[in-house]
Protein backbone atom coordinates (compact mmCIF):
# COMPACT_ATOMS: atom_id res chain seq x y z
CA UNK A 1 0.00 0.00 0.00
CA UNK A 2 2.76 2.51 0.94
CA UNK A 3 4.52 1.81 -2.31
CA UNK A 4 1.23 2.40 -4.58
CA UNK A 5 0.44 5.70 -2.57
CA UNK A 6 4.09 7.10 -3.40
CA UNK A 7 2.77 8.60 -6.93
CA UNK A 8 0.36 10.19 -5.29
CA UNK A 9 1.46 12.04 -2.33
CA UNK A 10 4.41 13.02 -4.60
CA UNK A 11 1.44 14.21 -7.13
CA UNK A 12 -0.29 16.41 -3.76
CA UNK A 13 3.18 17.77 -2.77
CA UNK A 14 3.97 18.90 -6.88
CA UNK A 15 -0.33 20.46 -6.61
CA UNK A 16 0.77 21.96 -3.19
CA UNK A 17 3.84 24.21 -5.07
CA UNK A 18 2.06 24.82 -8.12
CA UNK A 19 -1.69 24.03 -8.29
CA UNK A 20 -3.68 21.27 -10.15
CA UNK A 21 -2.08 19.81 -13.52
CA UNK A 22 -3.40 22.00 -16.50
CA UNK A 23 -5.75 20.27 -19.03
CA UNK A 24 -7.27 22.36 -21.13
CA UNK A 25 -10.16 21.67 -23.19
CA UNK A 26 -10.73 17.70 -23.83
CA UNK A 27 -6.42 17.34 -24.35
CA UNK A 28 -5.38 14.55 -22.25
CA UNK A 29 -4.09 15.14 -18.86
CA UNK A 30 -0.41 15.14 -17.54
CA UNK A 31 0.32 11.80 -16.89
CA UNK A 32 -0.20 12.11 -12.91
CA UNK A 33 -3.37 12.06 -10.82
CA UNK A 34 -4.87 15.46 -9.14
CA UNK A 35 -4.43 14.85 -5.49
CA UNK A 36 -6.62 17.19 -3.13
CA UNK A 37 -5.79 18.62 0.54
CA UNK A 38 -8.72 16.73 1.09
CA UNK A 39 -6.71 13.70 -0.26
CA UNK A 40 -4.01 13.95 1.47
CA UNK A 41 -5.60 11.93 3.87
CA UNK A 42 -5.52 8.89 2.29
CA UNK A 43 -2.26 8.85 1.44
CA UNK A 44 -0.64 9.95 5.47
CA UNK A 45 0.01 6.22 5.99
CA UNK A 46 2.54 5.95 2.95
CA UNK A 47 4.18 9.29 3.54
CA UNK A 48 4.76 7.66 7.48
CA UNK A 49 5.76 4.40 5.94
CA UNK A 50 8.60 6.19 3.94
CA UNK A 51 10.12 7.52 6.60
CA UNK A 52 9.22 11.42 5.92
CA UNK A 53 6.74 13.89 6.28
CA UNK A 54 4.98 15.60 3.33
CA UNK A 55 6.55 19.29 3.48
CA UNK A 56 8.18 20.18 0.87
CA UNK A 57 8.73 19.66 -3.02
CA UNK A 58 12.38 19.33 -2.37
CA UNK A 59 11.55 15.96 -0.31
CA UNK A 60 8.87 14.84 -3.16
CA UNK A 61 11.53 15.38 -5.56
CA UNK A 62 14.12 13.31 -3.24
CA UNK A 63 11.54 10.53 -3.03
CA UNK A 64 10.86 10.07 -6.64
CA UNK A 65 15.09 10.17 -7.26
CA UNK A 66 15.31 7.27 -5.19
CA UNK A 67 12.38 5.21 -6.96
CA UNK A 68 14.18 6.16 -10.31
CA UNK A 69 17.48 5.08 -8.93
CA UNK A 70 15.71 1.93 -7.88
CA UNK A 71 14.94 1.24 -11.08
CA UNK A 72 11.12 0.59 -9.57
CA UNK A 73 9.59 4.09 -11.90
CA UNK A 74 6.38 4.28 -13.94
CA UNK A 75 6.66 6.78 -17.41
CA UNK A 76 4.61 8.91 -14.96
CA UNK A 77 7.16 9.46 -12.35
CA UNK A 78 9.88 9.64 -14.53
CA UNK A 79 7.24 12.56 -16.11
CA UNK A 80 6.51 14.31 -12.55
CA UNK A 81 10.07 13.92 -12.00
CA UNK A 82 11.21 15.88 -14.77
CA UNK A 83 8.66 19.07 -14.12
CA UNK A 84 9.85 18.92 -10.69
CA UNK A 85 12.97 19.72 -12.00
CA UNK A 86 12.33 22.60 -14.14
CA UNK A 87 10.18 23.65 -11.71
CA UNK A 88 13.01 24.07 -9.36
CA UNK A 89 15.48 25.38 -12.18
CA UNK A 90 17.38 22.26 -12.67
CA UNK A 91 17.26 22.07 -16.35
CA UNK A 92 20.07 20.09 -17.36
CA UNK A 93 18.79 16.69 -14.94
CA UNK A 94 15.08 17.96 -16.17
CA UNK A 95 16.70 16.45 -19.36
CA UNK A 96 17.67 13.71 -18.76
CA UNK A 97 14.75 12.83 -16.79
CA UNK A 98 12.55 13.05 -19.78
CA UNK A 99 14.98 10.39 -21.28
CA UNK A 100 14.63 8.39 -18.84
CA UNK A 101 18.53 8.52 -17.21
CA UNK A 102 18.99 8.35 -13.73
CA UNK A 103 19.92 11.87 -12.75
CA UNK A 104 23.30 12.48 -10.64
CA UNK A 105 21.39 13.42 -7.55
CA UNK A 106 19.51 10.24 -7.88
CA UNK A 107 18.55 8.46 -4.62
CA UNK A 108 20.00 10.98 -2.74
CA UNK A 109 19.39 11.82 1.10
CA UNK A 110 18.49 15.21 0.34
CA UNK A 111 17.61 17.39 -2.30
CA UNK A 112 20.26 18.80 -4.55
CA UNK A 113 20.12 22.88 -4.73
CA UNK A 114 18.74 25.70 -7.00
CA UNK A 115 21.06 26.54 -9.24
CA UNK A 116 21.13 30.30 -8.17
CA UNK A 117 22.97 31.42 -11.62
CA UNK A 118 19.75 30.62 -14.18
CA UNK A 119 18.31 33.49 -15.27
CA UNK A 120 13.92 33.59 -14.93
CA UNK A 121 13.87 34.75 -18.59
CA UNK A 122 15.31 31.19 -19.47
CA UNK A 123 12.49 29.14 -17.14
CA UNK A 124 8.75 28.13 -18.16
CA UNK A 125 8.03 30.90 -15.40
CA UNK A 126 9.93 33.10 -17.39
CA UNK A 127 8.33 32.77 -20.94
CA UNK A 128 5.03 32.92 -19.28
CA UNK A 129 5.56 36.60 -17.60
CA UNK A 130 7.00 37.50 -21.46
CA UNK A 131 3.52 36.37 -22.95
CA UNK A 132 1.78 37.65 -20.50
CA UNK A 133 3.51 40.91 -21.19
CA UNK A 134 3.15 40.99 -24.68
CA UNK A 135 -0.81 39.77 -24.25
CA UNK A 136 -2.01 42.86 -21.91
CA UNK A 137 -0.79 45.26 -24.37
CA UNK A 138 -3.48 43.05 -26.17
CA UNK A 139 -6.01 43.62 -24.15
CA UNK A 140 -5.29 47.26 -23.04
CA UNK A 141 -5.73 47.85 -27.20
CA UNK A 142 -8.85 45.59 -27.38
CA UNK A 143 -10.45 45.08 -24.01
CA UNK A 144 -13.47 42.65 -25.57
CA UNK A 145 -11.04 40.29 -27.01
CA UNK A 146 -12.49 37.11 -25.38
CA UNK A 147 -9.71 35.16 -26.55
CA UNK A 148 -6.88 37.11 -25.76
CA UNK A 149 -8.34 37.48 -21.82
CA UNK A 150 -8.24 33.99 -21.81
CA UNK A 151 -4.84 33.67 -23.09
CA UNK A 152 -3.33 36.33 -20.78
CA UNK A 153 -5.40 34.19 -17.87
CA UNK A 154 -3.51 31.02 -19.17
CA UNK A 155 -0.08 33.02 -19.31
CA UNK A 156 -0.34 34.30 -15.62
CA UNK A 157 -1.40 31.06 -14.07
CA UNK A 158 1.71 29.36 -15.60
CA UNK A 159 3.94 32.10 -14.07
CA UNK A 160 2.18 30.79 -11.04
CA UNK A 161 0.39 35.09 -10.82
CA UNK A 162 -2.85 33.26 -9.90
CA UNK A 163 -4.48 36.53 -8.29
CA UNK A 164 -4.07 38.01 -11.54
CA UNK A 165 -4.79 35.01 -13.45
CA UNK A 166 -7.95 35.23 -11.84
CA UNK A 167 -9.04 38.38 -12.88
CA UNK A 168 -8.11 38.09 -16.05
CA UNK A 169 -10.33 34.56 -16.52
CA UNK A 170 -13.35 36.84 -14.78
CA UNK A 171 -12.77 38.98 -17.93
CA UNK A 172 -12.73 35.95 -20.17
CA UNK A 173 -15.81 34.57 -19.08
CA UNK A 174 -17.77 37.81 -18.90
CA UNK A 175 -17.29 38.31 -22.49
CA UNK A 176 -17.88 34.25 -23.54
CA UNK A 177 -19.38 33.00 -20.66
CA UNK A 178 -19.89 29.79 -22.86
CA UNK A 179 -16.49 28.83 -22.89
CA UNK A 180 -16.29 25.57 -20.54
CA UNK A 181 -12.28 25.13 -20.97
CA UNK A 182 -12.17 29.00 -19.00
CA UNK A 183 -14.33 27.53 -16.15
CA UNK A 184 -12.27 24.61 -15.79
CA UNK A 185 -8.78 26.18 -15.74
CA UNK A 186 -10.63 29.26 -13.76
CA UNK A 187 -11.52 26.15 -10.95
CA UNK A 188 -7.76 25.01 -11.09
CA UNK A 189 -6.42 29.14 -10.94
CA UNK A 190 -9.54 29.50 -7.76
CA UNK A 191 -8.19 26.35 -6.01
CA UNK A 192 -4.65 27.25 -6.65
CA UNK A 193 -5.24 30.93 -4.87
CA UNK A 194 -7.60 30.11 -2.53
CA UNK A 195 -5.68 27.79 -0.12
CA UNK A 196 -6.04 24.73 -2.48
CA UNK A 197 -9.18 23.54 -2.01
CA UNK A 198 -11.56 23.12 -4.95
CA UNK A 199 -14.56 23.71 -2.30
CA UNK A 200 -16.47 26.91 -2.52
CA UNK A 201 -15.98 29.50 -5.89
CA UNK A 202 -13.32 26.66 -7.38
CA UNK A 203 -16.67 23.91 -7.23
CA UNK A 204 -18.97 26.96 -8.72
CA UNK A 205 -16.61 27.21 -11.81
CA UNK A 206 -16.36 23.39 -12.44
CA UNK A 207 -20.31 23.11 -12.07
CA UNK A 208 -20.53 25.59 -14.64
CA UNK A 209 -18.18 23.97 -16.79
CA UNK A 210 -19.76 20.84 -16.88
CA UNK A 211 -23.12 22.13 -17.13
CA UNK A 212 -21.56 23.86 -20.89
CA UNK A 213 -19.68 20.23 -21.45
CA UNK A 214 -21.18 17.16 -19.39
CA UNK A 215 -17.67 15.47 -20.98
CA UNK A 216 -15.00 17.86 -20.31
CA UNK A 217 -11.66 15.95 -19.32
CA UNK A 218 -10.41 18.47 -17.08
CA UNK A 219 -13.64 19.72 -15.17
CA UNK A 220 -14.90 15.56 -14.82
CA UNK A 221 -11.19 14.94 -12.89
CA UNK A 222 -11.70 18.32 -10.69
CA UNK A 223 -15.32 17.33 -9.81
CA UNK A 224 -13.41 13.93 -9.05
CA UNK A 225 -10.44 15.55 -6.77
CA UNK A 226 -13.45 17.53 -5.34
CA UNK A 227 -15.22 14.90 -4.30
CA UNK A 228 -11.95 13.20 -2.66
CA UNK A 229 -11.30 16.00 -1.05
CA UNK A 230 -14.69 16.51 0.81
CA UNK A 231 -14.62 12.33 1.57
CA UNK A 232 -18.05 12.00 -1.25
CA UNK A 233 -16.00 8.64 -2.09
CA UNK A 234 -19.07 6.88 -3.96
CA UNK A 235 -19.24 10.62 -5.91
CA UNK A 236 -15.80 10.48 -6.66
CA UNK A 237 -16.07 6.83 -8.33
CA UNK A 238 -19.11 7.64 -10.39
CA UNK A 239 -16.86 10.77 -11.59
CA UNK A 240 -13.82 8.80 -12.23
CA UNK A 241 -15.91 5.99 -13.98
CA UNK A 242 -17.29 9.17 -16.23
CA UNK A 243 -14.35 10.47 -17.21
CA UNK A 244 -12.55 7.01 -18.05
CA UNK A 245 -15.64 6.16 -20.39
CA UNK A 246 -14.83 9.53 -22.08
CA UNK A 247 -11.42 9.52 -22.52
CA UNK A 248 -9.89 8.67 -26.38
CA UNK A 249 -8.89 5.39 -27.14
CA UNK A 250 -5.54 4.33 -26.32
CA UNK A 251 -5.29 7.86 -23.89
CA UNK A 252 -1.62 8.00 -21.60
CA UNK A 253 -4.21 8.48 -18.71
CA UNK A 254 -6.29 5.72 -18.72
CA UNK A 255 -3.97 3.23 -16.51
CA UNK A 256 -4.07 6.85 -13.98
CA UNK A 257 -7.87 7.20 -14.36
CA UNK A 258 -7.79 2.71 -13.52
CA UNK A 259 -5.95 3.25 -10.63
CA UNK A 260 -8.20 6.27 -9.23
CA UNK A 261 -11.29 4.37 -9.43
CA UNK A 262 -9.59 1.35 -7.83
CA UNK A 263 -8.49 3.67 -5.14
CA UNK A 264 -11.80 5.32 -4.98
CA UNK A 265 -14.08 2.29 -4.59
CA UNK A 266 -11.76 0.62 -1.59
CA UNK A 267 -12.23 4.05 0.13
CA UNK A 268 -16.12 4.24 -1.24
CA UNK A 269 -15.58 0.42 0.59
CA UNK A 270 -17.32 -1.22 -2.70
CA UNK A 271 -16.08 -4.59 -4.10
CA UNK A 272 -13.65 -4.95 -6.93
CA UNK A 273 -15.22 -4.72 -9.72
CA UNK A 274 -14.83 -4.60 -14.06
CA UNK A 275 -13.40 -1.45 -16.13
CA UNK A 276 -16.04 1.21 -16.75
CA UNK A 277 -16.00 0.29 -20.02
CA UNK A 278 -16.77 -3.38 -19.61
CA UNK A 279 -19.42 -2.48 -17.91
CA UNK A 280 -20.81 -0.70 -20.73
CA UNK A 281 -20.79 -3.48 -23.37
CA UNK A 282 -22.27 -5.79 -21.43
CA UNK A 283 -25.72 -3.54 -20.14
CA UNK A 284 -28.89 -5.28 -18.40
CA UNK A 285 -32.21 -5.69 -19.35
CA UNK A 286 -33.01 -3.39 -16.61
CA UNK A 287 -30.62 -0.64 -17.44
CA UNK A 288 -32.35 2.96 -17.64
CA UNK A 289 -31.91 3.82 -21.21
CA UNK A 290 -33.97 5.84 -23.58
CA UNK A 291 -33.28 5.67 -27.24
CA UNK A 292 -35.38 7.78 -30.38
CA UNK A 293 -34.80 10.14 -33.00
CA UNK A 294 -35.16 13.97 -33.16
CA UNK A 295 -36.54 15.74 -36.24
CA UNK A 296 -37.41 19.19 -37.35
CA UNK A 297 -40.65 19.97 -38.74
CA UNK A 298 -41.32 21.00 -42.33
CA UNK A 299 -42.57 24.85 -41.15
CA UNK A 300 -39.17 24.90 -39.58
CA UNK A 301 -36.46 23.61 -41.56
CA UNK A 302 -35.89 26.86 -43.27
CA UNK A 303 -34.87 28.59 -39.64
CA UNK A 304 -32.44 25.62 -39.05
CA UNK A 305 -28.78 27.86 -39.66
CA UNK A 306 -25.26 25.69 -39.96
CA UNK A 307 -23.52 26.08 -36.69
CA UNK A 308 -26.28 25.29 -34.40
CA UNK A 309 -26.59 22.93 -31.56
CA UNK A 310 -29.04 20.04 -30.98
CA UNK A 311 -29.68 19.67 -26.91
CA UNK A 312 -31.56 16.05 -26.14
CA UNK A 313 -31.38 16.33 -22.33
CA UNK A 314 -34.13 13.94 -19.80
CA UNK A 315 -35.30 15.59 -16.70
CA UNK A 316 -37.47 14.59 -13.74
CA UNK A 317 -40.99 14.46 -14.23
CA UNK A 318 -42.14 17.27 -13.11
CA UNK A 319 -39.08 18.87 -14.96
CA UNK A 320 -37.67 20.48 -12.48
CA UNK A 321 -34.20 20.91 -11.56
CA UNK A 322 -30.62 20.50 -13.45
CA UNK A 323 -31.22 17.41 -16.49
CA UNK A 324 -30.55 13.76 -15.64
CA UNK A 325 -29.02 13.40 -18.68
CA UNK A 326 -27.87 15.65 -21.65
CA UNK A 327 -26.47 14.91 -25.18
CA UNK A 328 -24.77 18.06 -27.08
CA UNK A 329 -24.24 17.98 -30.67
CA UNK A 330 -23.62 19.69 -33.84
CA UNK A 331 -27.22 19.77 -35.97
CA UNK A 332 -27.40 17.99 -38.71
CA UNK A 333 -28.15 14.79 -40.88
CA UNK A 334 -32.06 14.51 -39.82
CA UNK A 335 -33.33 12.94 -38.09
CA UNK A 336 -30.72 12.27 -35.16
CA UNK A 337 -30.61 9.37 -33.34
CA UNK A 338 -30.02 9.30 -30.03
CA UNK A 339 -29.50 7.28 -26.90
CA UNK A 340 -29.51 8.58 -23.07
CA UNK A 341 -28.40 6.80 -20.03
CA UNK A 342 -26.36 7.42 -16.95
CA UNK A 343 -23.07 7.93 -18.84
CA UNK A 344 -24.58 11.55 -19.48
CA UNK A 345 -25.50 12.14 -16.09
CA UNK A 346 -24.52 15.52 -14.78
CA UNK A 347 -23.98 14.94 -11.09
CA UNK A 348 -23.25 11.70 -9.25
CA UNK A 349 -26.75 9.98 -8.04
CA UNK A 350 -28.83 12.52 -10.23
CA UNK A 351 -29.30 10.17 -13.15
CA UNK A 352 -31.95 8.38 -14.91
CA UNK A 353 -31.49 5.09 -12.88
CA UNK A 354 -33.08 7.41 -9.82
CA UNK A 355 -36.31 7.81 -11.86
CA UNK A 356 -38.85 5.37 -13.38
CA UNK A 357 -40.22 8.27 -15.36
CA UNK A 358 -38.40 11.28 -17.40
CA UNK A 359 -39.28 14.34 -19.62
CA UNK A 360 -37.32 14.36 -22.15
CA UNK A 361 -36.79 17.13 -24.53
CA UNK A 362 -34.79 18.63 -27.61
CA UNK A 363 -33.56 21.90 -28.55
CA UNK A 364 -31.52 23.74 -31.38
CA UNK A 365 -29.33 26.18 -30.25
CA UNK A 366 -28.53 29.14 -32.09
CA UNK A 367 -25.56 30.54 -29.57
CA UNK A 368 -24.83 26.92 -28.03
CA UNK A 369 -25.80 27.92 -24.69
CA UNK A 370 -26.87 25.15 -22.58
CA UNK A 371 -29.53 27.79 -21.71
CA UNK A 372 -33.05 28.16 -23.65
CA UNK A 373 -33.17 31.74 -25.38
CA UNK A 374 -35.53 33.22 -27.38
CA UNK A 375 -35.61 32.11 -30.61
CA UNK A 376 -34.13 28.56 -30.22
CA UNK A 377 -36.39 25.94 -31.62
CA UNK A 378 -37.51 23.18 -29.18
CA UNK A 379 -39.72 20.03 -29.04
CA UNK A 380 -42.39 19.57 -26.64
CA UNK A 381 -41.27 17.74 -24.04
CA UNK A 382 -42.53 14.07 -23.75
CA UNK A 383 -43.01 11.90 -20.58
CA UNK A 384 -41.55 8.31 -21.06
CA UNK A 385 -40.87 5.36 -18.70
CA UNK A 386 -36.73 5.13 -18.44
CA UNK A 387 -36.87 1.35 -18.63
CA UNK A 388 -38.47 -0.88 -21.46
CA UNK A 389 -39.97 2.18 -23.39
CA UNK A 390 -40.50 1.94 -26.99
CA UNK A 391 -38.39 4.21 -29.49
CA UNK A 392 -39.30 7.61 -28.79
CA UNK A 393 -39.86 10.32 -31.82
CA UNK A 394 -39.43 14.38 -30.85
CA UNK A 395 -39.97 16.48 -33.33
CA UNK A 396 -38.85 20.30 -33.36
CA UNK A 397 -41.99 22.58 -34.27
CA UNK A 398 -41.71 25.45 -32.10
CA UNK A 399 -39.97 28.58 -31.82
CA UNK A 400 -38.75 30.15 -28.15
CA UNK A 401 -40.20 33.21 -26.93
């Protein structure tokens, strides 16, 4: 047990100095797992076991030397390794720890010191504050550039500027407040600023993000480290379960995503149990499920504009609160078939194995907000049992007001 916790309180120590891995968008994540304050916890045992205490990144970066020099490393540690290194300004073993050599220092007692002579202009941290430089002349030119808020945001959380990173992101999203890879990194930049816990604003941000993109990489593993961190172990699981069934084929992270479900259920106390994606192909006959198609009406087809977005989402019966489900598409190729189950849940235990009955509904979006606005065109909504109903047919014949 000590040994398979090492990665991971070495992962919470590198989150500690620098704040949560950055995956952007659906990219795949750095090749470690997010460890939370909150799951620090779990790995206190190990840290004891190993004969240190979790304080610094100089002792992370001393543990990982001597599991390199023990020839016992995964890719991933020789990965976290290596930004340790640059992190710290030691470049040249940074090097040769992406190449897999055993680095002078390796194994050693302590941790080997800064070199004091590199200049910041030649660091990561450096070429960040340069961007960031250049990018709020940007902005100070063109103060509704969406994009180039964002980009400054991205620059100054790099350069580890998270306060300002902030505020930049709050300009970001208040000119595209549709942009779910801004609320995710805005949840890392909160957590990182705000005594790293992704409690409070940092869980607002990811919410939002997920409510724009039920399959965002990035916001699915912070709701995870969120719910490890608050000890919502059976939350975490369903999370982790998510985003493995999401991730690409043949992803770097899907051994890391393996491992933090396995981790999660023995903490959730559930029973070993198949991949998420086993479970998948082999479904029940009492699985909630509700398949159809989703059409647009003759009267209508002439409003239907390239570039909007068909929204098939199932909600409680009496339709209230946030969707049970939601599938997000481009529109096009009528009718669209379509199939919702608890993959597309939005929150752990809000899903349509909770209900027997849902309200399902579709919508075309002309803006792609996960909002209804006047002048999208939407189906009636349609009550249907989530287990054992027939094919279901919505058809789109109505404009928004």
């Amino acid at each position: 047990l000590a040994a398979a916790c090492v990665p991971a309180l070495a992962a919470y120590l590198f989150y500690l100095k620098t704040g949560a891995p950055g995956m952007a968008g659906n990219t795949p994540a750095p090749r470690t797992a997010i460890a939370t304050p909150g799951h620090a916890e779990a790995s206190a045992g190990a840290d004891a076991a190993s004969g240190g205490a979790a304080g610094s990144m100089d002792e992370a970066v001393a543990r990982l030397e001597a599991r390199v020099a023990g020839g016992q490393a995964s890719d991933s540690d020789w990965t976290l390794l290596a930004q340790s290194y640059e992190f710290l300004g030691r470049t040249e073993e940074a090097a040769k720890a992406r190449q897999h050599q055993v680095p002078a220092s390796g194994g050693s007692a302590g941790p080997a010191p800064v070199p004091a002579a590199e200049p910041v202009a030649g660091t990561a941290i450096g070429r960040a504050q340069a961007a960031a430089a250049q990018l709020e002349d940007t902005v100070r030119r063109n103060p509704k550039d969406a994009t180039a808020w964002f980009s400054l945001a991205q620059s100054r959380r790099t350069a580890r500027d998270f306060e300002k990173a902030n505020e930049a992101y709050d300009k970001a999203l208040g000119l595209d407040p549709r942009n779910a890879d801004a609320w995710a990194d805005y949840a890392d930049s909160l957590a990182s600023s705000g005594g790293r816990t992704l409690a409070g604003k940092p869980a607002k941000a990811i919410e939002r993000a997920l409510a724009l993109n039920p399959n965002h990489v990035k916001a699915l593993w912070l709701a995870a480290s969120l719910s490890l961190e608050q000890k919502k172990y059976a939350d975490a699981l369903a999370q982790w379960q998510r985003l493995r069934a999401v991730l690409p084929p043949n992803s770097p992270d899907a051994s890391i995503i393996d491992s933090n479900i396995s981790e999660a259920r023995a903490l959730a106390g559930q029973p070993a149990g198949v991949g998420v994606r086993q479970q998948a192909a082999a479904p029940t006959s009492t699985a909630a499920a509700v398949e159809g198609s989703v059409e647009v009406s003759p009267a209508l087809k002439a409003q239907v504009a390239a570039g909007m977005t068909l929204f098939i989402y199932a909600k409680t019966a009496d339709g209230k609160g946030p969707p049970l489900a939601v599938l997000r598409q481009s529109a096009g190729g009528w009718p669209v078939r379509f199939r919702l189950d608890d993959s597309q849940a939005m929150m752990p235990g809000r899903n349509l194995s909770s209900v027997d009955e849902a309200q399902l509904e579709a919508r075309l979006s002309r803006s792609g907000n996960a909002i209804t606005e006047k002048g999208d065109l939407v189906a009636p909504a349609q009550r249907v049992k989530v287990r054992g109903a027939k094919a279901l047919r919505l058809v789109i014949d109505k404009v928004a007001g």
